[in-house]
PDBML (XML) file of the C-alpha atoms, coordinates in Angstrom:
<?xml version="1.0" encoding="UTF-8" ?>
<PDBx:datablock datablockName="MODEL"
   xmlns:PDBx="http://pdbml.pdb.org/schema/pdbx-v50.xsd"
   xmlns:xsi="http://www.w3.org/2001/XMLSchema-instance"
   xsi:schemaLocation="http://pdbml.pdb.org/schema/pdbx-v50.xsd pdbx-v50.xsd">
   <PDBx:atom_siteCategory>
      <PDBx:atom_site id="1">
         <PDBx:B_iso_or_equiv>0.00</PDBx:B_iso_or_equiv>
         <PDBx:Cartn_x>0.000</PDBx:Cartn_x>
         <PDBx:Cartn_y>0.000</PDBx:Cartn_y>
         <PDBx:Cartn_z>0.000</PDBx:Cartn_z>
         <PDBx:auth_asym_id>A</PDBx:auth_asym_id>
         <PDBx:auth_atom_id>CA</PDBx:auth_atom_id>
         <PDBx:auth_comp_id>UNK</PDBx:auth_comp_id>
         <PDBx:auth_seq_id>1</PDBx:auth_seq_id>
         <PDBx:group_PDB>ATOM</PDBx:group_PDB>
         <PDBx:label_alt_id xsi:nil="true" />
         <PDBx:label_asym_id>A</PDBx:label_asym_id>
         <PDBx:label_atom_id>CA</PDBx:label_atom_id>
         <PDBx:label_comp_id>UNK</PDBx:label_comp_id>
         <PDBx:label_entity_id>1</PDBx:label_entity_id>
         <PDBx:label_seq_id>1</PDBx:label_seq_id>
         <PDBx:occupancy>1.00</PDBx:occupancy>
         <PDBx:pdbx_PDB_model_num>1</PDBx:pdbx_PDB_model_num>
         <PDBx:type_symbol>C</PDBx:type_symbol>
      </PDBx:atom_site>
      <PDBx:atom_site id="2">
         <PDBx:B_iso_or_equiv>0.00</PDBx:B_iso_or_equiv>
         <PDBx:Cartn_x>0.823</PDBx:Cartn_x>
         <PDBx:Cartn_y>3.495</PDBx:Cartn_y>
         <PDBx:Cartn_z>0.704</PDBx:Cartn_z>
         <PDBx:auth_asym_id>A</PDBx:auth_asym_id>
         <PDBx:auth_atom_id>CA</PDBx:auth_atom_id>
         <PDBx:auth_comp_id>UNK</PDBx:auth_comp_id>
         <PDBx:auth_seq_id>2</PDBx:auth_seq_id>
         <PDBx:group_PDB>ATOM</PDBx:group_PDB>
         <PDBx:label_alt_id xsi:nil="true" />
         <PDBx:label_asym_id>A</PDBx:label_asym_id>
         <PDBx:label_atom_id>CA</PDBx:label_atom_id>
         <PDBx:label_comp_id>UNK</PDBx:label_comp_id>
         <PDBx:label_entity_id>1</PDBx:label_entity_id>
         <PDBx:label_seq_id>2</PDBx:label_seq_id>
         <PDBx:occupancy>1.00</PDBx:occupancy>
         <PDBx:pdbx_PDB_model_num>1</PDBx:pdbx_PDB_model_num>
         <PDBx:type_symbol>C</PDBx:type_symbol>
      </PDBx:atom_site>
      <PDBx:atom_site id="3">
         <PDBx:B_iso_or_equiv>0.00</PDBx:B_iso_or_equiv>
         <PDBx:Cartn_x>4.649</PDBx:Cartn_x>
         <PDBx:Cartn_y>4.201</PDBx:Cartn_y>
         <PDBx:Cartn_z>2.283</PDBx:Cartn_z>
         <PDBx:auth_asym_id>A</PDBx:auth_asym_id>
         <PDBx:auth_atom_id>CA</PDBx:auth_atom_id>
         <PDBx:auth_comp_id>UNK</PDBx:auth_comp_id>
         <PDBx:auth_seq_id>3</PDBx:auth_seq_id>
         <PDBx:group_PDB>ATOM</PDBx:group_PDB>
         <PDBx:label_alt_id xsi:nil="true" />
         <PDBx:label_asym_id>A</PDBx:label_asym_id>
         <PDBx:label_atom_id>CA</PDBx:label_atom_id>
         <PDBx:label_comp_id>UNK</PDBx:label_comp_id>
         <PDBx:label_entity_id>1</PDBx:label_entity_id>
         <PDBx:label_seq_id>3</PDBx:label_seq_id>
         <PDBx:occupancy>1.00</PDBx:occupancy>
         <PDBx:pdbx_PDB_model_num>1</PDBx:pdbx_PDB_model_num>
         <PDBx:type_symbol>C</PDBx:type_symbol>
      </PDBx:atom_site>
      <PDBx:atom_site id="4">
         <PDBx:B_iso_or_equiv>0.00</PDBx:B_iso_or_equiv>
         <PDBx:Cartn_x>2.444</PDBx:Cartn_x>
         <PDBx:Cartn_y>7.379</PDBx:Cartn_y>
         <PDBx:Cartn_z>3.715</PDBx:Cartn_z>
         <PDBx:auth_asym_id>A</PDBx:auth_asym_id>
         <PDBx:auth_atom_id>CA</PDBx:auth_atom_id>
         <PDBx:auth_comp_id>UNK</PDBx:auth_comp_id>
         <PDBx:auth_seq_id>4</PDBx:auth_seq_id>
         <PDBx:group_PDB>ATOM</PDBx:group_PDB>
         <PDBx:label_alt_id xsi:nil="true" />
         <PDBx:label_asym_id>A</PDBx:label_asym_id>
         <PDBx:label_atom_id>CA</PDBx:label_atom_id>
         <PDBx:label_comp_id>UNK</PDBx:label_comp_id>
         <PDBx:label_entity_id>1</PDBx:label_entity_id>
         <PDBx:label_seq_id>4</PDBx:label_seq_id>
         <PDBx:occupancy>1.00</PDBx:occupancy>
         <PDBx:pdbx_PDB_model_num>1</PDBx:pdbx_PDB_model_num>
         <PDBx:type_symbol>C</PDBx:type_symbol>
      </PDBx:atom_site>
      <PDBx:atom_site id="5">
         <PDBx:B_iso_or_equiv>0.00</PDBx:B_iso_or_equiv>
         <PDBx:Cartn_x>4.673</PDBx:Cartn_x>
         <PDBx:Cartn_y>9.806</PDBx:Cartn_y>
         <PDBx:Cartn_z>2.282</PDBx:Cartn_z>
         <PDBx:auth_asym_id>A</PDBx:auth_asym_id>
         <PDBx:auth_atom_id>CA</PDBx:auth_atom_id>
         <PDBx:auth_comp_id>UNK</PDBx:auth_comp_id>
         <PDBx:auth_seq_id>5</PDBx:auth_seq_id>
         <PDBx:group_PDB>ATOM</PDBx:group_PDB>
         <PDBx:label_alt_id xsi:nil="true" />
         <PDBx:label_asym_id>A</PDBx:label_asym_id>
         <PDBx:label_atom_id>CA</PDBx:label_atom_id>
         <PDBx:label_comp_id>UNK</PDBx:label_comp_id>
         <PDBx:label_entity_id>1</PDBx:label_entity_id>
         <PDBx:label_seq_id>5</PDBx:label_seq_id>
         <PDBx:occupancy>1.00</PDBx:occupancy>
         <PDBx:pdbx_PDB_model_num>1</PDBx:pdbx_PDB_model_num>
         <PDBx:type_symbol>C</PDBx:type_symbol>
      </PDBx:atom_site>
      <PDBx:atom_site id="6">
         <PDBx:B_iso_or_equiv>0.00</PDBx:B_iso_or_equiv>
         <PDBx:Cartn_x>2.386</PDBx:Cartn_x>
         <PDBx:Cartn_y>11.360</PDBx:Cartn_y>
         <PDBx:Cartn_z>0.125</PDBx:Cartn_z>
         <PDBx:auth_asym_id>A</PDBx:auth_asym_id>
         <PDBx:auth_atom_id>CA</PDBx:auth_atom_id>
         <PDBx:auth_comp_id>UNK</PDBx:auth_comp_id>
         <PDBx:auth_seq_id>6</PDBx:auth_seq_id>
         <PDBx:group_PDB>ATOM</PDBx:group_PDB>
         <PDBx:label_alt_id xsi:nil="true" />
         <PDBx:label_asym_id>A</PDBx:label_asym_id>
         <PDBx:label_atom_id>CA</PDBx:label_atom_id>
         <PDBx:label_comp_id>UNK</PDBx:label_comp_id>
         <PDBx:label_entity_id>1</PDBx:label_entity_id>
         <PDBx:label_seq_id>6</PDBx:label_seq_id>
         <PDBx:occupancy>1.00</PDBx:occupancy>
         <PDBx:pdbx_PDB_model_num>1</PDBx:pdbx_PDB_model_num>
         <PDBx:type_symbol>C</PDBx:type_symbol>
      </PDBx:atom_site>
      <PDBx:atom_site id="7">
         <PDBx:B_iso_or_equiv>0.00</PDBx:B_iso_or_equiv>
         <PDBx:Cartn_x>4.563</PDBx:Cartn_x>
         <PDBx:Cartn_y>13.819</PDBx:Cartn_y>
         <PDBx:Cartn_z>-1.978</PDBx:Cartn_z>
         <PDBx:auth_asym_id>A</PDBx:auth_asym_id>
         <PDBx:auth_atom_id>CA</PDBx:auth_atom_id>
         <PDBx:auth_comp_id>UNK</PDBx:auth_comp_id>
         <PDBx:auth_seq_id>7</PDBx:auth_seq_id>
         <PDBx:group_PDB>ATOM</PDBx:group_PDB>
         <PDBx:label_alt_id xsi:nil="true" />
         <PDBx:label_asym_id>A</PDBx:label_asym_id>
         <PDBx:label_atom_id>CA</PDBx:label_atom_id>
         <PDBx:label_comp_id>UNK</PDBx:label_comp_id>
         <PDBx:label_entity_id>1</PDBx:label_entity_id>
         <PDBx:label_seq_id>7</PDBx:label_seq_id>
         <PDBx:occupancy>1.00</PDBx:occupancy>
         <PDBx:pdbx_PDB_model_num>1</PDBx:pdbx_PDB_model_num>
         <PDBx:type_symbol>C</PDBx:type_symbol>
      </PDBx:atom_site>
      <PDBx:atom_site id="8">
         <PDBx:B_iso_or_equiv>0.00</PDBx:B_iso_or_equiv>
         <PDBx:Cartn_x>5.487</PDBx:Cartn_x>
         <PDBx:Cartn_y>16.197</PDBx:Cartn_y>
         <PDBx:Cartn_z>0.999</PDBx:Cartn_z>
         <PDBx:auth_asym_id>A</PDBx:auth_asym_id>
         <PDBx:auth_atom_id>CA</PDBx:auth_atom_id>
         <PDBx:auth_comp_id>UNK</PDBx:auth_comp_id>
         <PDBx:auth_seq_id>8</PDBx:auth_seq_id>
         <PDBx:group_PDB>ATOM</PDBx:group_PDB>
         <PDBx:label_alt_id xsi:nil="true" />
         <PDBx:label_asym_id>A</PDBx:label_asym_id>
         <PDBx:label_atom_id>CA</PDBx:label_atom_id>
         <PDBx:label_comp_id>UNK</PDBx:label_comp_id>
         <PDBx:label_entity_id>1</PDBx:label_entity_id>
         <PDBx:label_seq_id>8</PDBx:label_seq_id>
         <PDBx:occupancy>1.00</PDBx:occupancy>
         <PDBx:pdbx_PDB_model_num>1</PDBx:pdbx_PDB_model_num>
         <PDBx:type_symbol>C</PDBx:type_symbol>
      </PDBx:atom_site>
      <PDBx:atom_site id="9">
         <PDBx:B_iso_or_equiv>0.00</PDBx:B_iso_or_equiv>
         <PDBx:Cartn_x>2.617</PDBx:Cartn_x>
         <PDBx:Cartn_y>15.515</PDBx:Cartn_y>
         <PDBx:Cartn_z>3.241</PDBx:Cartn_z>
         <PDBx:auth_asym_id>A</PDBx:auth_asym_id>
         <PDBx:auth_atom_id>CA</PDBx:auth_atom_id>
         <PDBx:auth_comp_id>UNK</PDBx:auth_comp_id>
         <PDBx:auth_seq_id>9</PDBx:auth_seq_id>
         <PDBx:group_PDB>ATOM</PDBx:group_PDB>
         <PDBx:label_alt_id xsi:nil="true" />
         <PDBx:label_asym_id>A</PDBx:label_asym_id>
         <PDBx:label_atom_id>CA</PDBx:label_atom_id>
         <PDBx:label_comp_id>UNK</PDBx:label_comp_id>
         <PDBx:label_entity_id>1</PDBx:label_entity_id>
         <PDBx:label_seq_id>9</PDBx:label_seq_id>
         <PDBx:occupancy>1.00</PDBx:occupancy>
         <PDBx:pdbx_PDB_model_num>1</PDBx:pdbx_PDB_model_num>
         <PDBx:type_symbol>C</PDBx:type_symbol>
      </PDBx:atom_site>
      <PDBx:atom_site id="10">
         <PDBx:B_iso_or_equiv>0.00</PDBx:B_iso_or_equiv>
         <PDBx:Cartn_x>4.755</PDBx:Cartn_x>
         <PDBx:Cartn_y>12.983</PDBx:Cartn_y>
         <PDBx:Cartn_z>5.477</PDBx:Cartn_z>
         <PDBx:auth_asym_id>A</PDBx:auth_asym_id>
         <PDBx:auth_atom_id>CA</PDBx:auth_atom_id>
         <PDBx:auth_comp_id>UNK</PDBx:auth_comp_id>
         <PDBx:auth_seq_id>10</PDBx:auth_seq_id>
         <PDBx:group_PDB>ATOM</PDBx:group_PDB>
         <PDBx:label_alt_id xsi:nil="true" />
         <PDBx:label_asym_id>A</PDBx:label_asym_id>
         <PDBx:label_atom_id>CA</PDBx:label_atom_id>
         <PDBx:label_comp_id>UNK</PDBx:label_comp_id>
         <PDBx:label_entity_id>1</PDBx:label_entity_id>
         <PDBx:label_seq_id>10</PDBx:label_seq_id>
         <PDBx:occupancy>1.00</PDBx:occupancy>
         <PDBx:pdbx_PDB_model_num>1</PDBx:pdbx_PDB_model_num>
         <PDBx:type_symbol>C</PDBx:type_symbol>
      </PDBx:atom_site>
      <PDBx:atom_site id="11">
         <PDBx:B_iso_or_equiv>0.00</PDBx:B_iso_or_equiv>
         <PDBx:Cartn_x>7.708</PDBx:Cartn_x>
         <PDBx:Cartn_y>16.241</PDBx:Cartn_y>
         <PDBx:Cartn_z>5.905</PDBx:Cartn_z>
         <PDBx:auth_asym_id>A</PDBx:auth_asym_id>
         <PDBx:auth_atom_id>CA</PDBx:auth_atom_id>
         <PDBx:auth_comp_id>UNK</PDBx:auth_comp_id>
         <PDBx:auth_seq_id>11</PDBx:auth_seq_id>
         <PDBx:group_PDB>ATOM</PDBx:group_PDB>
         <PDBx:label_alt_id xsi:nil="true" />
         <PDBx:label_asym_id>A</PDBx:label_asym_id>
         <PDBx:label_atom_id>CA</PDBx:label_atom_id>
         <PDBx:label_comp_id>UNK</PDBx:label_comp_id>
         <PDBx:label_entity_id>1</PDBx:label_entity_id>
         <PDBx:label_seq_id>11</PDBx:label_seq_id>
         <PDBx:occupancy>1.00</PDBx:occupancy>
         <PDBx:pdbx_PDB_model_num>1</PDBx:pdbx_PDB_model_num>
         <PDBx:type_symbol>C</PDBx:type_symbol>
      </PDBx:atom_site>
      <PDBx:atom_site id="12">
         <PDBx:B_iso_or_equiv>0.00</PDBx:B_iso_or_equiv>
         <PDBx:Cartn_x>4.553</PDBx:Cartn_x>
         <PDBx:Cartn_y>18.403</PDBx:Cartn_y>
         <PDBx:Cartn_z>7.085</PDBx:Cartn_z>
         <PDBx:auth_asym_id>A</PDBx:auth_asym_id>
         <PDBx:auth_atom_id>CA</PDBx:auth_atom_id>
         <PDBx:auth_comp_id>UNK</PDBx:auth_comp_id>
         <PDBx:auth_seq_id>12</PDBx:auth_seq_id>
         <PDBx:group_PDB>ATOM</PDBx:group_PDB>
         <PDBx:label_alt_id xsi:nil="true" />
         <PDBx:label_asym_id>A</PDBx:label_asym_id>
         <PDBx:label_atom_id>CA</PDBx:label_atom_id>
         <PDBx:label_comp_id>UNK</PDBx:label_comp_id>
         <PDBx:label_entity_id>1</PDBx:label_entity_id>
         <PDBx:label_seq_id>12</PDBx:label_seq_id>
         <PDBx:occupancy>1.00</PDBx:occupancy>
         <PDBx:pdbx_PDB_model_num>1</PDBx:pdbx_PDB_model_num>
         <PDBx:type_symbol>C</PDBx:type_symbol>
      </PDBx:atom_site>
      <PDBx:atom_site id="13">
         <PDBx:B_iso_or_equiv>0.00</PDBx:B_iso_or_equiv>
         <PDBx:Cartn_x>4.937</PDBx:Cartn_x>
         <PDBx:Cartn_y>18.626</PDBx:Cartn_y>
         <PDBx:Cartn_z>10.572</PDBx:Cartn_z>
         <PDBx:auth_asym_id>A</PDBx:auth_asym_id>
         <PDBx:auth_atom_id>CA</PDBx:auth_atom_id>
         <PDBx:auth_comp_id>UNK</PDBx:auth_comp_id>
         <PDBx:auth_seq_id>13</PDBx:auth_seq_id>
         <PDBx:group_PDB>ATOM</PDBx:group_PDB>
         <PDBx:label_alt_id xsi:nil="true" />
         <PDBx:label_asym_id>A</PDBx:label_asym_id>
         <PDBx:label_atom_id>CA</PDBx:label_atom_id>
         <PDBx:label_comp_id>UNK</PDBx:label_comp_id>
         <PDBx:label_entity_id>1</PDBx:label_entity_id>
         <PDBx:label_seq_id>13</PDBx:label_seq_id>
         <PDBx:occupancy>1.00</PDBx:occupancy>
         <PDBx:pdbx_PDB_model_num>1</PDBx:pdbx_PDB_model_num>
         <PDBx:type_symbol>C</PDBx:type_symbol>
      </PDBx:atom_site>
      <PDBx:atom_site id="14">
         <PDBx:B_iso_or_equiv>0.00</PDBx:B_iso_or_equiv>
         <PDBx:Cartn_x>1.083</PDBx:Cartn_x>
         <PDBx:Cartn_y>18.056</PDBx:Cartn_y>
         <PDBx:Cartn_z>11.320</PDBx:Cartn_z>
         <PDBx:auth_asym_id>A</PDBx:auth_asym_id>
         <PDBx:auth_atom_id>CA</PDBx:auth_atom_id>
         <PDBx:auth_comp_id>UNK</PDBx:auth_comp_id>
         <PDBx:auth_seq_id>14</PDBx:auth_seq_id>
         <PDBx:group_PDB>ATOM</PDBx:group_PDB>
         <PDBx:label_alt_id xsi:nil="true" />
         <PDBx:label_asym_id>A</PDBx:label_asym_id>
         <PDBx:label_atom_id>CA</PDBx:label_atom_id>
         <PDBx:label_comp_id>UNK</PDBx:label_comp_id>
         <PDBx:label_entity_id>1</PDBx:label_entity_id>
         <PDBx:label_seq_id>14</PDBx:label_seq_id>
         <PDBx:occupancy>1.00</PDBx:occupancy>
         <PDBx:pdbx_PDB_model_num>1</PDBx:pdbx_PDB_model_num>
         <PDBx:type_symbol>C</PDBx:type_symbol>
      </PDBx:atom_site>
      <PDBx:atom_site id="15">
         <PDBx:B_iso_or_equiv>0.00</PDBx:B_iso_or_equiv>
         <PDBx:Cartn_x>1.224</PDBx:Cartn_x>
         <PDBx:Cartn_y>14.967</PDBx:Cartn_y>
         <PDBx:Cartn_z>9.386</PDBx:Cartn_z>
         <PDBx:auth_asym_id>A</PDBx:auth_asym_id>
         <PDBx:auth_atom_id>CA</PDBx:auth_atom_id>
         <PDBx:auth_comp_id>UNK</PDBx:auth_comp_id>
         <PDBx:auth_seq_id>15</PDBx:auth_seq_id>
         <PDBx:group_PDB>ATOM</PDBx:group_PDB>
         <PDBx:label_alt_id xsi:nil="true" />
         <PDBx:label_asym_id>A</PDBx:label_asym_id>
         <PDBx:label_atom_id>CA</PDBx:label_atom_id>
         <PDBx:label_comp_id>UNK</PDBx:label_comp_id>
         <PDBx:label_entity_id>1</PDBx:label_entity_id>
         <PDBx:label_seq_id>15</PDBx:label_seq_id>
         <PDBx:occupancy>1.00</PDBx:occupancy>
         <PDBx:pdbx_PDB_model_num>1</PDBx:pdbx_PDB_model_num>
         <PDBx:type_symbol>C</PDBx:type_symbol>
      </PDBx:atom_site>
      <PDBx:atom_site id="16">
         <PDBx:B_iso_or_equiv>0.00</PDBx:B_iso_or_equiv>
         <PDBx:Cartn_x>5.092</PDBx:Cartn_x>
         <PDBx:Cartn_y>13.626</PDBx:Cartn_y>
         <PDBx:Cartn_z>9.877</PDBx:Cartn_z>
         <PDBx:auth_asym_id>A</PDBx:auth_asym_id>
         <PDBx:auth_atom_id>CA</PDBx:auth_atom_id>
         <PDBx:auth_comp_id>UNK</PDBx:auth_comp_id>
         <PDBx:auth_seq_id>16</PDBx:auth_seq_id>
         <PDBx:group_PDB>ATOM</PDBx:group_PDB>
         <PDBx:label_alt_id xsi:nil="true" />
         <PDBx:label_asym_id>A</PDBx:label_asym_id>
         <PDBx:label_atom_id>CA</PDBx:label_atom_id>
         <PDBx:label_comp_id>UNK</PDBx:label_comp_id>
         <PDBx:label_entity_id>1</PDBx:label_entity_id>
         <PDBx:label_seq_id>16</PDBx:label_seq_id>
         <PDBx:occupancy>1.00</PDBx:occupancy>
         <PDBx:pdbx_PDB_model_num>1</PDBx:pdbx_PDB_model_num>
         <PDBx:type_symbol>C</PDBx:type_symbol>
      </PDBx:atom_site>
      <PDBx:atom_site id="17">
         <PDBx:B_iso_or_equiv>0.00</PDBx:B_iso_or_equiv>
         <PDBx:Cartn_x>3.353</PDBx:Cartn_x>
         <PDBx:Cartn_y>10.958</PDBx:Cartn_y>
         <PDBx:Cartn_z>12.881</PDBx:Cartn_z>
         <PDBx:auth_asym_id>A</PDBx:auth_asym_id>
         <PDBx:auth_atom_id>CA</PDBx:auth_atom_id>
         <PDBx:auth_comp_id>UNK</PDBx:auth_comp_id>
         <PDBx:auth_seq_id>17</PDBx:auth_seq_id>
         <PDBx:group_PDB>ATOM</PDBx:group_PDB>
         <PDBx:label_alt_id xsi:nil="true" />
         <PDBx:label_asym_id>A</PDBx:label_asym_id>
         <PDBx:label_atom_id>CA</PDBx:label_atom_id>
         <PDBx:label_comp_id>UNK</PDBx:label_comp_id>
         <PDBx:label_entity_id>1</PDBx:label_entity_id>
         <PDBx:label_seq_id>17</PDBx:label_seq_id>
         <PDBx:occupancy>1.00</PDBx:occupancy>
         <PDBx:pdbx_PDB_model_num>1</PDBx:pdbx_PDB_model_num>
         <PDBx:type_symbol>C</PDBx:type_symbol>
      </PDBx:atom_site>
      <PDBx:atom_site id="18">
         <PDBx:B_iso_or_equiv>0.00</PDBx:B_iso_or_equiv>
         <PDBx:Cartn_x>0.628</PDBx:Cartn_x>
         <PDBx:Cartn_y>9.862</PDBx:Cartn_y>
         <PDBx:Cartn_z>10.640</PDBx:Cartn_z>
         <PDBx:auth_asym_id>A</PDBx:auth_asym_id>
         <PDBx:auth_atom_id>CA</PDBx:auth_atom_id>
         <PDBx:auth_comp_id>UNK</PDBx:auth_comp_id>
         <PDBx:auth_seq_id>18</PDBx:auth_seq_id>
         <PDBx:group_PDB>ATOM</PDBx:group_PDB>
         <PDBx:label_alt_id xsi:nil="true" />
         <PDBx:label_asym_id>A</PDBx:label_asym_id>
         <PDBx:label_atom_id>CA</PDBx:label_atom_id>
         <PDBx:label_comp_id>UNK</PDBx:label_comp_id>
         <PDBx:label_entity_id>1</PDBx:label_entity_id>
         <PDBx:label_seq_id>18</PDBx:label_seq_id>
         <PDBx:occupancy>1.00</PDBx:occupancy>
         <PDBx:pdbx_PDB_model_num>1</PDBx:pdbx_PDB_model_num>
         <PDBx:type_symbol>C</PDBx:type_symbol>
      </PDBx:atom_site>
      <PDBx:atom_site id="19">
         <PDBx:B_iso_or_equiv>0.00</PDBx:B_iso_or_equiv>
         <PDBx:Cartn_x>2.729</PDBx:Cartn_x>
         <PDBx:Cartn_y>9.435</PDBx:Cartn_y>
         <PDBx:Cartn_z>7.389</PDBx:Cartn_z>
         <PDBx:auth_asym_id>A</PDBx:auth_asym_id>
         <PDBx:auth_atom_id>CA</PDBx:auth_atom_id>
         <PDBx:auth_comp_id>UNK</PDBx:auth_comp_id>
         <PDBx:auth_seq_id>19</PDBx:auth_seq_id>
         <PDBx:group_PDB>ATOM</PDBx:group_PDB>
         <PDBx:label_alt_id xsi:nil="true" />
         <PDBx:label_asym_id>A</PDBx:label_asym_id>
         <PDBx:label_atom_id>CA</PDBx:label_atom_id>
         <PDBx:label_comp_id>UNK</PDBx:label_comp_id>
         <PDBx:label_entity_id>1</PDBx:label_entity_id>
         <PDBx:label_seq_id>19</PDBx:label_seq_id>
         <PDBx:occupancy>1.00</PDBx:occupancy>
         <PDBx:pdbx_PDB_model_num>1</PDBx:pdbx_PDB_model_num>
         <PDBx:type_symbol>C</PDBx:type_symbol>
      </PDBx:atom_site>
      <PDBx:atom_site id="20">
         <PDBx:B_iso_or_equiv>0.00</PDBx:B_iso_or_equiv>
         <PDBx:Cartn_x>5.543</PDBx:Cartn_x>
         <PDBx:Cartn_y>7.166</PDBx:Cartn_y>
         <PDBx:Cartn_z>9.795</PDBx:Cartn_z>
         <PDBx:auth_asym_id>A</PDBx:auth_asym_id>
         <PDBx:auth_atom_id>CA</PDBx:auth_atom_id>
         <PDBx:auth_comp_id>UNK</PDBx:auth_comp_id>
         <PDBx:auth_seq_id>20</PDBx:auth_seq_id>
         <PDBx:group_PDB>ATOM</PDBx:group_PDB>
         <PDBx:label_alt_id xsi:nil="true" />
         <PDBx:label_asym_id>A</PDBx:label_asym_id>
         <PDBx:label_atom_id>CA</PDBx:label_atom_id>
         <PDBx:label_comp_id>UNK</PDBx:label_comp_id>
         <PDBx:label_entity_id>1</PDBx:label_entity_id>
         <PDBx:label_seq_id>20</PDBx:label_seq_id>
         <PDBx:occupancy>1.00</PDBx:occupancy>
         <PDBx:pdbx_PDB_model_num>1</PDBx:pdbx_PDB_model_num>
         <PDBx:type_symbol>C</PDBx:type_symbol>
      </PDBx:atom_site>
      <PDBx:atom_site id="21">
         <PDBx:B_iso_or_equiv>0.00</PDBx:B_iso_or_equiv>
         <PDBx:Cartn_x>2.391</PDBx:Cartn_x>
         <PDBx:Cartn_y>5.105</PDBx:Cartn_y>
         <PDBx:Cartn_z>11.536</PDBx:Cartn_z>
         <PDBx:auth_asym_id>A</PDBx:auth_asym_id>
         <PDBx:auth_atom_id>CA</PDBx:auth_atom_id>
         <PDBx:auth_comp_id>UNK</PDBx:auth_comp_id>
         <PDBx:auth_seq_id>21</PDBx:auth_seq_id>
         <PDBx:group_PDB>ATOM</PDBx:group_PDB>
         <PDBx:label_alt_id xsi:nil="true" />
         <PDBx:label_asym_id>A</PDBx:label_asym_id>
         <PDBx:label_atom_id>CA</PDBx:label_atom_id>
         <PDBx:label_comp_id>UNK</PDBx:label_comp_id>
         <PDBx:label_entity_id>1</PDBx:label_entity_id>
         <PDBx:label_seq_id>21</PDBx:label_seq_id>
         <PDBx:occupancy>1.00</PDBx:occupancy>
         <PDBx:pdbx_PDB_model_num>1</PDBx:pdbx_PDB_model_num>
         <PDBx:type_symbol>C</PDBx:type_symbol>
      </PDBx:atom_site>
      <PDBx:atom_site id="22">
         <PDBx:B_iso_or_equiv>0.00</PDBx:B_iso_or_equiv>
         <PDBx:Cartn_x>1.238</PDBx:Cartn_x>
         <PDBx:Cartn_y>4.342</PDBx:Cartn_y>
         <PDBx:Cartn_z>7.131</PDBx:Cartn_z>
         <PDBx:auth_asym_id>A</PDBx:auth_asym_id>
         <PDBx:auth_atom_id>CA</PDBx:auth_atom_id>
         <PDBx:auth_comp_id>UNK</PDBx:auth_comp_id>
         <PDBx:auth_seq_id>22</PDBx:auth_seq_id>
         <PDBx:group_PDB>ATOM</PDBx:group_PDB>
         <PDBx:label_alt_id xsi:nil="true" />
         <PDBx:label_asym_id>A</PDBx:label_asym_id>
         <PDBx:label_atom_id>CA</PDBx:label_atom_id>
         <PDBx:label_comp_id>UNK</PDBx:label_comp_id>
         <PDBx:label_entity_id>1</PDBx:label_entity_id>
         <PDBx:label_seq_id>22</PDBx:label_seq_id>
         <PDBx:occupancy>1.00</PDBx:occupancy>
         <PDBx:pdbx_PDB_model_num>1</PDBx:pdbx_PDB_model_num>
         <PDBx:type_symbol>C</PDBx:type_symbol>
      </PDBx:atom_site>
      <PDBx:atom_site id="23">
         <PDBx:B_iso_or_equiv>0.00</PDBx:B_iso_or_equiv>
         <PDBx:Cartn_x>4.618</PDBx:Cartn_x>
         <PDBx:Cartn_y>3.106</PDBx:Cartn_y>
         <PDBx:Cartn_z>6.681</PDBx:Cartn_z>
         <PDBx:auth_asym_id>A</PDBx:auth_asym_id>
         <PDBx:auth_atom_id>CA</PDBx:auth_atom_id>
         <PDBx:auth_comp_id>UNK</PDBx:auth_comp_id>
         <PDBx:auth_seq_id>23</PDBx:auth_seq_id>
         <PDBx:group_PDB>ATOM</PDBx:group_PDB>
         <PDBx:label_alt_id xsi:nil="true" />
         <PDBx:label_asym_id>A</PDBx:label_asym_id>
         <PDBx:label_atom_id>CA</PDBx:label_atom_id>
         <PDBx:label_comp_id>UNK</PDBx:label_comp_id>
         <PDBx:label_entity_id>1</PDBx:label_entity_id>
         <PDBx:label_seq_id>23</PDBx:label_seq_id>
         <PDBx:occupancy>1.00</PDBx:occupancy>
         <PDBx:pdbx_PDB_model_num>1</PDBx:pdbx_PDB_model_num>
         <PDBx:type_symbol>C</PDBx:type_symbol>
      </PDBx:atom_site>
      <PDBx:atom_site id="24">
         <PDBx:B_iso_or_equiv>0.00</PDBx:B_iso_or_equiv>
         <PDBx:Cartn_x>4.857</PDBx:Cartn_x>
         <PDBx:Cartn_y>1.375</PDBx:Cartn_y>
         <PDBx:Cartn_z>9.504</PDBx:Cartn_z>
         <PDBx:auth_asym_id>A</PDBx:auth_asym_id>
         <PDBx:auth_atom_id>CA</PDBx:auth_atom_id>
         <PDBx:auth_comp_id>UNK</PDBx:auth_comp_id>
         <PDBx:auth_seq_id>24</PDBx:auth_seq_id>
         <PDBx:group_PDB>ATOM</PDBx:group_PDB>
         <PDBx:label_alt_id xsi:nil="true" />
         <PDBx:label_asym_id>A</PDBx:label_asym_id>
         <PDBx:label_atom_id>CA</PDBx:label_atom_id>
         <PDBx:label_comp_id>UNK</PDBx:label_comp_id>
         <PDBx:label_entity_id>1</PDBx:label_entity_id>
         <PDBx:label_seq_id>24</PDBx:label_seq_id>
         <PDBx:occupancy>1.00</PDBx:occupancy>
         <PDBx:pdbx_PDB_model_num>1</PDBx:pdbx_PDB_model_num>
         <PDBx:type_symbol>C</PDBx:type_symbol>
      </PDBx:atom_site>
   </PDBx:atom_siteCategory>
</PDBx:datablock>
């Protein structure tokens, strides 16, 4: 699925948890 990256929505600091946790 996803890696939760998301172009730069994982480096956004809001979103940085949530796009490691989609990876994860």
């Amino acid at each position: 699925g996803c890696c939760g990256m998301a172009g730069s929505f994982g480096y956004e600091k809001e979103h940085a948890d949530l796009s490691k946790k989609i990876a994860g």
